[in-house]
PDB file of N, CA and C in Angstrom:
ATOM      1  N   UNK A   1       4.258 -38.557-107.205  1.00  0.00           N
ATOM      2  CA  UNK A   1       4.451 -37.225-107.715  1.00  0.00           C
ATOM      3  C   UNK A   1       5.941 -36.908-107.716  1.00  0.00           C
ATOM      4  N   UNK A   2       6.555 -36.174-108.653  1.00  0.00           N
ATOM      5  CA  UNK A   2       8.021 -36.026-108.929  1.00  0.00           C
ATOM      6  C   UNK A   2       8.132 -34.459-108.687  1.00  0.00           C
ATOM      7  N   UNK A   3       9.515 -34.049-108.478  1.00  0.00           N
ATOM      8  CA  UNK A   3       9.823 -32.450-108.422  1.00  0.00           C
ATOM      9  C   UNK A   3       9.608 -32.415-109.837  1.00  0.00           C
ATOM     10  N   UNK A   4       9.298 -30.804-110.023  1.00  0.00           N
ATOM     11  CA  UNK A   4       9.779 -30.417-111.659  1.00  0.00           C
ATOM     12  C   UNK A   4      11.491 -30.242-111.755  1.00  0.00           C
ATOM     13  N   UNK A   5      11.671 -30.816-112.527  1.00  0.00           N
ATOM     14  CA  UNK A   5      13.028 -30.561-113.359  1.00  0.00           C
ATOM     15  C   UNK A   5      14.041 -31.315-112.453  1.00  0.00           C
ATOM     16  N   UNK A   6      13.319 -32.835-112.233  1.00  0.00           N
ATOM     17  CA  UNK A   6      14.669 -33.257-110.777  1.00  0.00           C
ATOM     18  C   UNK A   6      14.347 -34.822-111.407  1.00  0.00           C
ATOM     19  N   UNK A   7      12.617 -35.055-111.650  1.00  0.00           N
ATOM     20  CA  UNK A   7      12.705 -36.362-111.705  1.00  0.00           C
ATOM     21  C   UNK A   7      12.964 -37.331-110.558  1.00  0.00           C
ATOM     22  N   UNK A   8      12.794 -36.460-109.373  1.00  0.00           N
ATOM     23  CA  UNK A   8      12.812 -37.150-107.984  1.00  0.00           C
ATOM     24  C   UNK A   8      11.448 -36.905-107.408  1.00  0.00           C
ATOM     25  N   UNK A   9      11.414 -38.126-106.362  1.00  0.00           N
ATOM     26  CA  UNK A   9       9.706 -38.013-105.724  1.00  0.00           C
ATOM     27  C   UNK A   9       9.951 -37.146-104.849  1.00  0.00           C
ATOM     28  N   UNK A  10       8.535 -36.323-104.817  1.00  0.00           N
ATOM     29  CA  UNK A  10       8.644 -34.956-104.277  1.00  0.00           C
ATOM     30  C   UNK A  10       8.571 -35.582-102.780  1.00  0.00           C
ATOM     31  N   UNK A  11       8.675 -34.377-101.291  1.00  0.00           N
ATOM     32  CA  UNK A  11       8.556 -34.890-100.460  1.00  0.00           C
ATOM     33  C   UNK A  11       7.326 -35.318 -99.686  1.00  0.00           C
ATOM     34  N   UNK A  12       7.213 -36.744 -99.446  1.00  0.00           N
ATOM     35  CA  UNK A  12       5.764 -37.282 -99.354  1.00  0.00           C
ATOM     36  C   UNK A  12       5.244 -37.931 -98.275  1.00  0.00           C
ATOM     37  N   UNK A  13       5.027 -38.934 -97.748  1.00  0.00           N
ATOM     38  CA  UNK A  13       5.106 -39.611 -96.616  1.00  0.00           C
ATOM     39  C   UNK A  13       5.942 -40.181 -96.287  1.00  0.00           C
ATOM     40  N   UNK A  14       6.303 -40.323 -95.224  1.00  0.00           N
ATOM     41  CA  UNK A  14       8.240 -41.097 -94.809  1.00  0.00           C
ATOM     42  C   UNK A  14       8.185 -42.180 -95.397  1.00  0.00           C
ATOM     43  N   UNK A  15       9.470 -42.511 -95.744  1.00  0.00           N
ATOM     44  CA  UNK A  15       9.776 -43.759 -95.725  1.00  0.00           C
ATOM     45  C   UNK A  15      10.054 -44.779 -94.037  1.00  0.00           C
ATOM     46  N   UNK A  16       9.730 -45.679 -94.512  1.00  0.00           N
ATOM     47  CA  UNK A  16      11.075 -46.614 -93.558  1.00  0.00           C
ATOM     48  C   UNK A  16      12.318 -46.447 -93.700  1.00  0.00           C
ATOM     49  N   UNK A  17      13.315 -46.329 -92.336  1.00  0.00           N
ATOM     50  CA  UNK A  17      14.760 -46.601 -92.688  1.00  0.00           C
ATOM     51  C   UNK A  17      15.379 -47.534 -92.063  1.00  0.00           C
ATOM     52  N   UNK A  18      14.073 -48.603 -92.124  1.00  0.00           N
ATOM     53  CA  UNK A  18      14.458 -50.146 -91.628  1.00  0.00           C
ATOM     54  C   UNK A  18      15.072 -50.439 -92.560  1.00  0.00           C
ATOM     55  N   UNK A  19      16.229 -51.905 -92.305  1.00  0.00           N
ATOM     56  CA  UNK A  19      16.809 -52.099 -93.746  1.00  0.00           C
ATOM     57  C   UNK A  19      17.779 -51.339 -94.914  1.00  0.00           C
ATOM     58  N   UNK A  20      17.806 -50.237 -94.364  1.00  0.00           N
ATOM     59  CA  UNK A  20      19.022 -49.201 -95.036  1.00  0.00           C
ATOM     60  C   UNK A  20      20.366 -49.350 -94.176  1.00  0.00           C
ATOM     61  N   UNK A  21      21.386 -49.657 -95.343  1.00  0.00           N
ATOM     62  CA  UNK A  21      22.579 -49.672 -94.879  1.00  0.00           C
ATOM     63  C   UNK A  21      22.933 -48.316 -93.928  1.00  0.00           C
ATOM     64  N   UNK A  22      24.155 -48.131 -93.662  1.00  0.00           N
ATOM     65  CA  UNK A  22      24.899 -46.751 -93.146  1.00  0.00           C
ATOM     66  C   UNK A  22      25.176 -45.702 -94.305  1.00  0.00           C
ATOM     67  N   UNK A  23      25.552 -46.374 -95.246  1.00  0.00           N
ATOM     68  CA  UNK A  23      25.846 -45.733 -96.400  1.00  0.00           C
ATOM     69  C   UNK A  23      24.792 -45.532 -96.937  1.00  0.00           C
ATOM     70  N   UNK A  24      24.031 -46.498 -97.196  1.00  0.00           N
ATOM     71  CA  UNK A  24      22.777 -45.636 -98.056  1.00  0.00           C
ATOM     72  C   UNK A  24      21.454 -44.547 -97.518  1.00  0.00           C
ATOM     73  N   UNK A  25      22.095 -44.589 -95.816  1.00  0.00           N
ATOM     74  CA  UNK A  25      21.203 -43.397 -95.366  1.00  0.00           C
ATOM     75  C   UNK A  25      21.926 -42.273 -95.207  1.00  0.00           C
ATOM     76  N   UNK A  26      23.327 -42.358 -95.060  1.00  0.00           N
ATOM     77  CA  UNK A  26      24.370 -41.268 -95.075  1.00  0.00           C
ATOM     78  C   UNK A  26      23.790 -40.201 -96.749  1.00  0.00           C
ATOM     79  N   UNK A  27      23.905 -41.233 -97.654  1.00  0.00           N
ATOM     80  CA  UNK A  27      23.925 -40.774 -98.966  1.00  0.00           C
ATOM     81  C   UNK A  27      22.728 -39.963 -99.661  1.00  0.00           C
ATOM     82  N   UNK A  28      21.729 -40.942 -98.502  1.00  0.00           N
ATOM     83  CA  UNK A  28      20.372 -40.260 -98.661  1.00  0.00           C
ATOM     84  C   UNK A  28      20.190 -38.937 -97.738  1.00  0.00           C
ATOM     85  N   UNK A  29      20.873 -38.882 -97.084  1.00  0.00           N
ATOM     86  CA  UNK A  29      21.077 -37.825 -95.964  1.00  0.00           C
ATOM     87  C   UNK A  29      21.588 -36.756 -96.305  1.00  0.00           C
ATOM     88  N   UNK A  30      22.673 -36.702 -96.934  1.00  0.00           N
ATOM     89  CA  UNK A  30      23.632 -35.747 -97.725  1.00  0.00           C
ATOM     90  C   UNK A  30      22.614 -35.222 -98.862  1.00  0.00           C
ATOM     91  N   UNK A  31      21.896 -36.009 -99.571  1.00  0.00           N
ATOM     92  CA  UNK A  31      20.858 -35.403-100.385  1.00  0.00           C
ATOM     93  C   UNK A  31      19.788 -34.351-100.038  1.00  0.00           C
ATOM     94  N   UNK A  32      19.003 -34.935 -98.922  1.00  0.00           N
ATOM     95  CA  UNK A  32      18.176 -34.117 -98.336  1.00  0.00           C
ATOM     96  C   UNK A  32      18.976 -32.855 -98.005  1.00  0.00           C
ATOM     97  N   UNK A  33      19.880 -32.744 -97.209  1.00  0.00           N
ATOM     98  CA  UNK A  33      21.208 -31.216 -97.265  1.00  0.00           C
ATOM     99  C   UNK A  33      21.125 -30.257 -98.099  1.00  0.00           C
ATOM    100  N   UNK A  34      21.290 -31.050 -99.339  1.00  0.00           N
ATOM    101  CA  UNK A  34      21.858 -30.999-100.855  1.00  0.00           C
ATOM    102  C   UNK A  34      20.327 -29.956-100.771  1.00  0.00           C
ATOM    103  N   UNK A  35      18.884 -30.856-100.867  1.00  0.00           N
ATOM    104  CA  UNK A  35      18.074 -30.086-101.495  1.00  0.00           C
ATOM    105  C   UNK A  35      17.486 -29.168-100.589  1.00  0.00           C
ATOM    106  N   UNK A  36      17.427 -29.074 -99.342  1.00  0.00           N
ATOM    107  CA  UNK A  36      17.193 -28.081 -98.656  1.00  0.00           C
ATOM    108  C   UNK A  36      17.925 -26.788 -98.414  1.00  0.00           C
ATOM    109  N   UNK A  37      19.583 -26.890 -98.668  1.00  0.00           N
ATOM    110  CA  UNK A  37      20.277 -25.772 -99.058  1.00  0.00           C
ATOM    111  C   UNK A  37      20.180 -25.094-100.065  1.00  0.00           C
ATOM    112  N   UNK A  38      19.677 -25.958-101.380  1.00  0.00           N
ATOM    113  CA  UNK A  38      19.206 -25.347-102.546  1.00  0.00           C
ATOM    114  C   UNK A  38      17.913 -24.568-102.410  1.00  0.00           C
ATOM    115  N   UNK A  39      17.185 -24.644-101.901  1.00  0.00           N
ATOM    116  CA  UNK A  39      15.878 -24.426-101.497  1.00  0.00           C
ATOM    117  C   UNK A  39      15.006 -24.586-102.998  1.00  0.00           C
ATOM    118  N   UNK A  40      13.802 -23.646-102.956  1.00  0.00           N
ATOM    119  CA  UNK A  40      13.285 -23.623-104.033  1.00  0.00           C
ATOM    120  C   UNK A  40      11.865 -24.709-103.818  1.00  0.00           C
ATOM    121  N   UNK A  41      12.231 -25.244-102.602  1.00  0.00           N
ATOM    122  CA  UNK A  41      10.775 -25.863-102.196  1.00  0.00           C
ATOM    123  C   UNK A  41      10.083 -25.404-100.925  1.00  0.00           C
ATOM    124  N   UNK A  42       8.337 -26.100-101.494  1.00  0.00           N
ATOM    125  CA  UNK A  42       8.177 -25.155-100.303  1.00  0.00           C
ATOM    126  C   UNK A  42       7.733 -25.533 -98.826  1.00  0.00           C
ATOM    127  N   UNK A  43       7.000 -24.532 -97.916  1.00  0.00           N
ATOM    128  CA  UNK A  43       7.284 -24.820 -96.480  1.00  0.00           C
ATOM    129  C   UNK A  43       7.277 -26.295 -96.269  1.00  0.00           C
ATOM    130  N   UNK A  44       6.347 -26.634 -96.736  1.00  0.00           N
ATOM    131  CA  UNK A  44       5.613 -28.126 -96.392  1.00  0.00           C
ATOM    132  C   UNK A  44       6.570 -29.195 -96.739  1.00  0.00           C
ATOM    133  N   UNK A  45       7.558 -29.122 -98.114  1.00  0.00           N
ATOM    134  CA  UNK A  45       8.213 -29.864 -98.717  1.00  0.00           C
ATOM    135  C   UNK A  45       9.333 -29.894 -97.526  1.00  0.00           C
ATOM    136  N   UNK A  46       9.562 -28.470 -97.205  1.00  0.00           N
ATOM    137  CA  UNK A  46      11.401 -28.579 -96.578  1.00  0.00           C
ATOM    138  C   UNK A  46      10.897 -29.178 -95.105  1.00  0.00           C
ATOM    139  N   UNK A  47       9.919 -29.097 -94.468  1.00  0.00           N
ATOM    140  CA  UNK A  47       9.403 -29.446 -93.342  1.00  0.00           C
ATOM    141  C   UNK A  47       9.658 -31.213 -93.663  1.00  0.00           C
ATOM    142  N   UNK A  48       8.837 -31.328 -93.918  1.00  0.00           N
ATOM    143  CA  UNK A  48       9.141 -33.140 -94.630  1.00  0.00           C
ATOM    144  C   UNK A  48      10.403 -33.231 -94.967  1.00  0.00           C
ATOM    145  N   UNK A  49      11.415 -32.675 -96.053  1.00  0.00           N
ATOM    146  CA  UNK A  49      12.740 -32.681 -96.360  1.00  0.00           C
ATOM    147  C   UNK A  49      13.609 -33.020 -94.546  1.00  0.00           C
ATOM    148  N   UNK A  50      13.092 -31.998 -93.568  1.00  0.00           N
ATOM    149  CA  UNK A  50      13.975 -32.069 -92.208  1.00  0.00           C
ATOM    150  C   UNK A  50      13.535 -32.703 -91.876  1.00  0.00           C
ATOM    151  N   UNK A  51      12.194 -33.719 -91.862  1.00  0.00           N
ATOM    152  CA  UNK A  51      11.677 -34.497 -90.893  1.00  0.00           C
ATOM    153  C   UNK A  51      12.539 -36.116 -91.354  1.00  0.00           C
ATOM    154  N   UNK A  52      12.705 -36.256 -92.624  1.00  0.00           N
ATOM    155  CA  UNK A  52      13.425 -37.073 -92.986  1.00  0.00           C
ATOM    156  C   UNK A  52      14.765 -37.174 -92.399  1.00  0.00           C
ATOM    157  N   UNK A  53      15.161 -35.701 -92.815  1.00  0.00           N
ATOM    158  CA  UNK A  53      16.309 -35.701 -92.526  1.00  0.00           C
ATOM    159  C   UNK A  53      17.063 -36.519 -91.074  1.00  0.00           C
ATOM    160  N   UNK A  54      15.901 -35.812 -90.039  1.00  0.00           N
ATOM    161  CA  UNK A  54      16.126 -36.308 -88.934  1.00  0.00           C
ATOM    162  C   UNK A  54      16.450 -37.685 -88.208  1.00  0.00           C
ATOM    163  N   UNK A  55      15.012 -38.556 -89.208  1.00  0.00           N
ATOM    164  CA  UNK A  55      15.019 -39.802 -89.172  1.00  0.00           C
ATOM    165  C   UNK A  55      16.227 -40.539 -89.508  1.00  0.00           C
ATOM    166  N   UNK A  56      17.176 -40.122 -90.860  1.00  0.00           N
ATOM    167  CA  UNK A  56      18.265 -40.815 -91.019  1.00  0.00           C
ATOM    168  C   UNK A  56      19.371 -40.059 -90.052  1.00  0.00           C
ATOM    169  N   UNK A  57      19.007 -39.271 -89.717  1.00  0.00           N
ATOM    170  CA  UNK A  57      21.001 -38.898 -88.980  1.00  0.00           C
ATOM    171  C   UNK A  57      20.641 -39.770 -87.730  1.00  0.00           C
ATOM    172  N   UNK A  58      19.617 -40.191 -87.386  1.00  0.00           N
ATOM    173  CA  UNK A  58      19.166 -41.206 -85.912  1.00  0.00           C
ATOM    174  C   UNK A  58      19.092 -42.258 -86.539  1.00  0.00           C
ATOM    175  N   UNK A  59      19.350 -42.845 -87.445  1.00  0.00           N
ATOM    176  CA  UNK A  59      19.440 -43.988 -88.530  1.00  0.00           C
ATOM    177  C   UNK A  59      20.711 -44.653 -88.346  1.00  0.00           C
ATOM    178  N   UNK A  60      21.744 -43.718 -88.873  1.00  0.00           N
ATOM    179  CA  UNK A  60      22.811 -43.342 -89.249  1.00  0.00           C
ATOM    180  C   UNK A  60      23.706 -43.305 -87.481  1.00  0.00           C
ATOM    181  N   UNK A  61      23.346 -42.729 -86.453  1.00  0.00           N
ATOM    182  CA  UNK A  61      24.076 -42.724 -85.363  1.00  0.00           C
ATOM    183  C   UNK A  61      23.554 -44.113 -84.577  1.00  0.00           C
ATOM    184  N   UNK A  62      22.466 -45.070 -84.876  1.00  0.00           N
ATOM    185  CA  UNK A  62      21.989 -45.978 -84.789  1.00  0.00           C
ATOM    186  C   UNK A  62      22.690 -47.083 -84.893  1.00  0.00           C
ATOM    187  N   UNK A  63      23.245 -46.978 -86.367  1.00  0.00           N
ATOM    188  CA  UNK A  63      24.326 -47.842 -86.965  1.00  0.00           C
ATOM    189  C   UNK A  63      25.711 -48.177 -86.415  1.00  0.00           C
ATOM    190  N   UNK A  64      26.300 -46.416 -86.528  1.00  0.00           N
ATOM    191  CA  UNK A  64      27.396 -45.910 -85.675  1.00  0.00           C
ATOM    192  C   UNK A  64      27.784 -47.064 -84.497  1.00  0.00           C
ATOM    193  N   UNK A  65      26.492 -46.495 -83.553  1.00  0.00           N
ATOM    194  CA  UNK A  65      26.371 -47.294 -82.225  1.00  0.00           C
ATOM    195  C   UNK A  65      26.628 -48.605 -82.402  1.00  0.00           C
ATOM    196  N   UNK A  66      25.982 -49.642 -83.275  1.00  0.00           N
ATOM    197  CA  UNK A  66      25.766 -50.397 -82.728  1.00  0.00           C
ATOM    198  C   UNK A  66      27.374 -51.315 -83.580  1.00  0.00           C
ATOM    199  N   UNK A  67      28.030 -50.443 -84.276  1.00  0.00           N
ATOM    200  CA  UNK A  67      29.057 -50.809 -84.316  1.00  0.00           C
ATOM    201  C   UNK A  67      30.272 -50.888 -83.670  1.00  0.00           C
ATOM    202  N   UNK A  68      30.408 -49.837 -83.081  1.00  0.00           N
ATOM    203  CA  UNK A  68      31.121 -49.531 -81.668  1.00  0.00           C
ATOM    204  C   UNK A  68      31.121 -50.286 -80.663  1.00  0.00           C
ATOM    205  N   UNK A  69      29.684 -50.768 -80.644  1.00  0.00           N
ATOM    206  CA  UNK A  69      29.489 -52.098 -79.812  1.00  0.00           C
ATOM    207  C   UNK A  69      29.778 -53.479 -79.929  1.00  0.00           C
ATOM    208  N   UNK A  70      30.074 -53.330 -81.508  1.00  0.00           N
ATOM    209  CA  UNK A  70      30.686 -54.783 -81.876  1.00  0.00           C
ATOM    210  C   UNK A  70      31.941 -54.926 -81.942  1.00  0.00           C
ATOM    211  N   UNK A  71      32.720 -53.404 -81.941  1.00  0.00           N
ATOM    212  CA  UNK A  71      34.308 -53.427 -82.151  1.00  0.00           C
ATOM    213  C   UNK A  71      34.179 -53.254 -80.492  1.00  0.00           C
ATOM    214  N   UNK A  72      33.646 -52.920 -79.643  1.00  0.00           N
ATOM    215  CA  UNK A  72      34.121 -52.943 -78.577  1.00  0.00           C
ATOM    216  C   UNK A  72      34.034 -54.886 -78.266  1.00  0.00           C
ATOM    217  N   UNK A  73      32.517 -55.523 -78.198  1.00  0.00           N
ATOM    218  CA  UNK A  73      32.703 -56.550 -77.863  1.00  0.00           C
ATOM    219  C   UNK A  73      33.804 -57.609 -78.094  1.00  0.00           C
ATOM    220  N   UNK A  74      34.408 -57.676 -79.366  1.00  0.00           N
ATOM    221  CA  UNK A  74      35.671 -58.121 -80.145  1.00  0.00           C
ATOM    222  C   UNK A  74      36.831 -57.748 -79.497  1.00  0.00           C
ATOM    223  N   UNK A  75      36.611 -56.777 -78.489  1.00  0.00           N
ATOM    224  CA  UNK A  75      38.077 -56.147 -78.008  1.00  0.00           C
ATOM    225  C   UNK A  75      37.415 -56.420 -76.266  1.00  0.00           C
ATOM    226  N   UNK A  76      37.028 -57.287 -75.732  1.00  0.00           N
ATOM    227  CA  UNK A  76      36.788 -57.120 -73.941  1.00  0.00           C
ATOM    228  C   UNK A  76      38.371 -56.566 -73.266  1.00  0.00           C
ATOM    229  N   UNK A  77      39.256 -56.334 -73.476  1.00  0.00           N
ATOM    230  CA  UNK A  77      39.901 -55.950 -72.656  1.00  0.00           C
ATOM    231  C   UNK A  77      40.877 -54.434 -73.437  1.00  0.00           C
ATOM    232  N   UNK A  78      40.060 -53.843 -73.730  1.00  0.00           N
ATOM    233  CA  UNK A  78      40.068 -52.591 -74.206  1.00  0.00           C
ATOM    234  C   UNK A  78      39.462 -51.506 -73.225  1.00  0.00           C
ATOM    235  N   UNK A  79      39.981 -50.460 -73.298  1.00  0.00           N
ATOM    236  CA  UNK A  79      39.707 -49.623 -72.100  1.00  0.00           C
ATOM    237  C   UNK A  79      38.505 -48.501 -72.534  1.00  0.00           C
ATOM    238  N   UNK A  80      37.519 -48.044 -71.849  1.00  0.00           N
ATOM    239  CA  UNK A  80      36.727 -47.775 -72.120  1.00  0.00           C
ATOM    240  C   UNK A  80      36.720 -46.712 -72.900  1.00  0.00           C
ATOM    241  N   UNK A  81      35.936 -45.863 -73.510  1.00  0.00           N
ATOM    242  CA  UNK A  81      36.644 -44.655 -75.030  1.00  0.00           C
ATOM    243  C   UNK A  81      37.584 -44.603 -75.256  1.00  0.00           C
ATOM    244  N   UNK A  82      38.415 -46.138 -75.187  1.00  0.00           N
ATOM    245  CA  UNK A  82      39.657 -45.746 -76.244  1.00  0.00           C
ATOM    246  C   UNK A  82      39.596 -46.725 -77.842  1.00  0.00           C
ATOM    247  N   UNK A  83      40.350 -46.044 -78.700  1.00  0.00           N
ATOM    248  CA  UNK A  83      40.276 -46.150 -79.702  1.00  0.00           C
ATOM    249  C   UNK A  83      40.380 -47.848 -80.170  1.00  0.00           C
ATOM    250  N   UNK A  84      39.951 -48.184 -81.516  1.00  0.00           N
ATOM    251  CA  UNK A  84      40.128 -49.655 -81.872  1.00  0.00           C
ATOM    252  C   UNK A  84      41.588 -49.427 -82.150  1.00  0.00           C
ATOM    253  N   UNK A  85      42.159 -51.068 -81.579  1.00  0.00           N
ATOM    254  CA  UNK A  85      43.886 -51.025 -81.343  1.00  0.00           C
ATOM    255  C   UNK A  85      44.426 -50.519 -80.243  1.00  0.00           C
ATOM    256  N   UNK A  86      43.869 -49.427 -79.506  1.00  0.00           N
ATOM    257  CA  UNK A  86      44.279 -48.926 -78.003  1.00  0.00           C
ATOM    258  C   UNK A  86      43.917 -50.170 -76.929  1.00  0.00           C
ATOM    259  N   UNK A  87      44.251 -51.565 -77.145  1.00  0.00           N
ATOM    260  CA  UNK A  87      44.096 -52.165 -75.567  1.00  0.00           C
ATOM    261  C   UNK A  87      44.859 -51.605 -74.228  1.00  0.00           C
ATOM    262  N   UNK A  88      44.413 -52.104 -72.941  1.00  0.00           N
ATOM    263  CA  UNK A  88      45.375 -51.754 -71.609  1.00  0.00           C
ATOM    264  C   UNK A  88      46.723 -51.728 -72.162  1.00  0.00           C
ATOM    265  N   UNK A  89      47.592 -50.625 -71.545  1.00  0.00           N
ATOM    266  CA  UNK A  89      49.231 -50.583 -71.503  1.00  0.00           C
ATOM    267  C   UNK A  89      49.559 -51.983 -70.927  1.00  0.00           C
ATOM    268  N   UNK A  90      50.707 -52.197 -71.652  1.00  0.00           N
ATOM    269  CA  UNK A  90      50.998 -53.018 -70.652  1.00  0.00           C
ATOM    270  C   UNK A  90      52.449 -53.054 -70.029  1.00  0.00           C
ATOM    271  N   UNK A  91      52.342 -53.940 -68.754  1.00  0.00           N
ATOM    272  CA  UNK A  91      52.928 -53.081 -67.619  1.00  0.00           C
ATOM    273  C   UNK A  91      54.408 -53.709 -67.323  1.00  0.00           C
TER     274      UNK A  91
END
């Protein structure tokens, strides 16, 4: 089933956001925004619209994470929350 006048599938049963890049759940994320600020749909739709929503920003900080974890592993003697390129001073 499609919105009227969007040509997009209305909001329906979740997807998976196995397999989605960072970017393409960011993008899909920013959409859902997009159509829930617009409103014009209803309870049930925007309910589903946020439930999605939710799923990708935990998608999306998922990703985040587990990149942080790879620029940290690449850096072992980097100090703990500091930035990529911030290794120990040295002395």
């Amino acid at each position: 089933m499609t919105e009227p006048n969007t040509g997009r599938a209305a909001a329906g049963p979740a997807r998976s956001t196995s397999g989605l890049t960072f970017e393409d759940s960011r993008a899909e994320l920013e959409d859902v925004v997009r159509r829930l600020e617009a409103g014009g749909v209803t309870l049930e739709e925007s309910l589903a619209l946020w439930e999605r929503g939710e799923e990708l920003a935990r998608t999306c900080q998922a990703l985040l994470d587990g990149a942080r974890a790879r620029v940290a592993a690449a850096q072992p003697d980097a100090l703990p929350g500091a930035l990529p390129g911030q290794g120990r001073p040295s002395v």
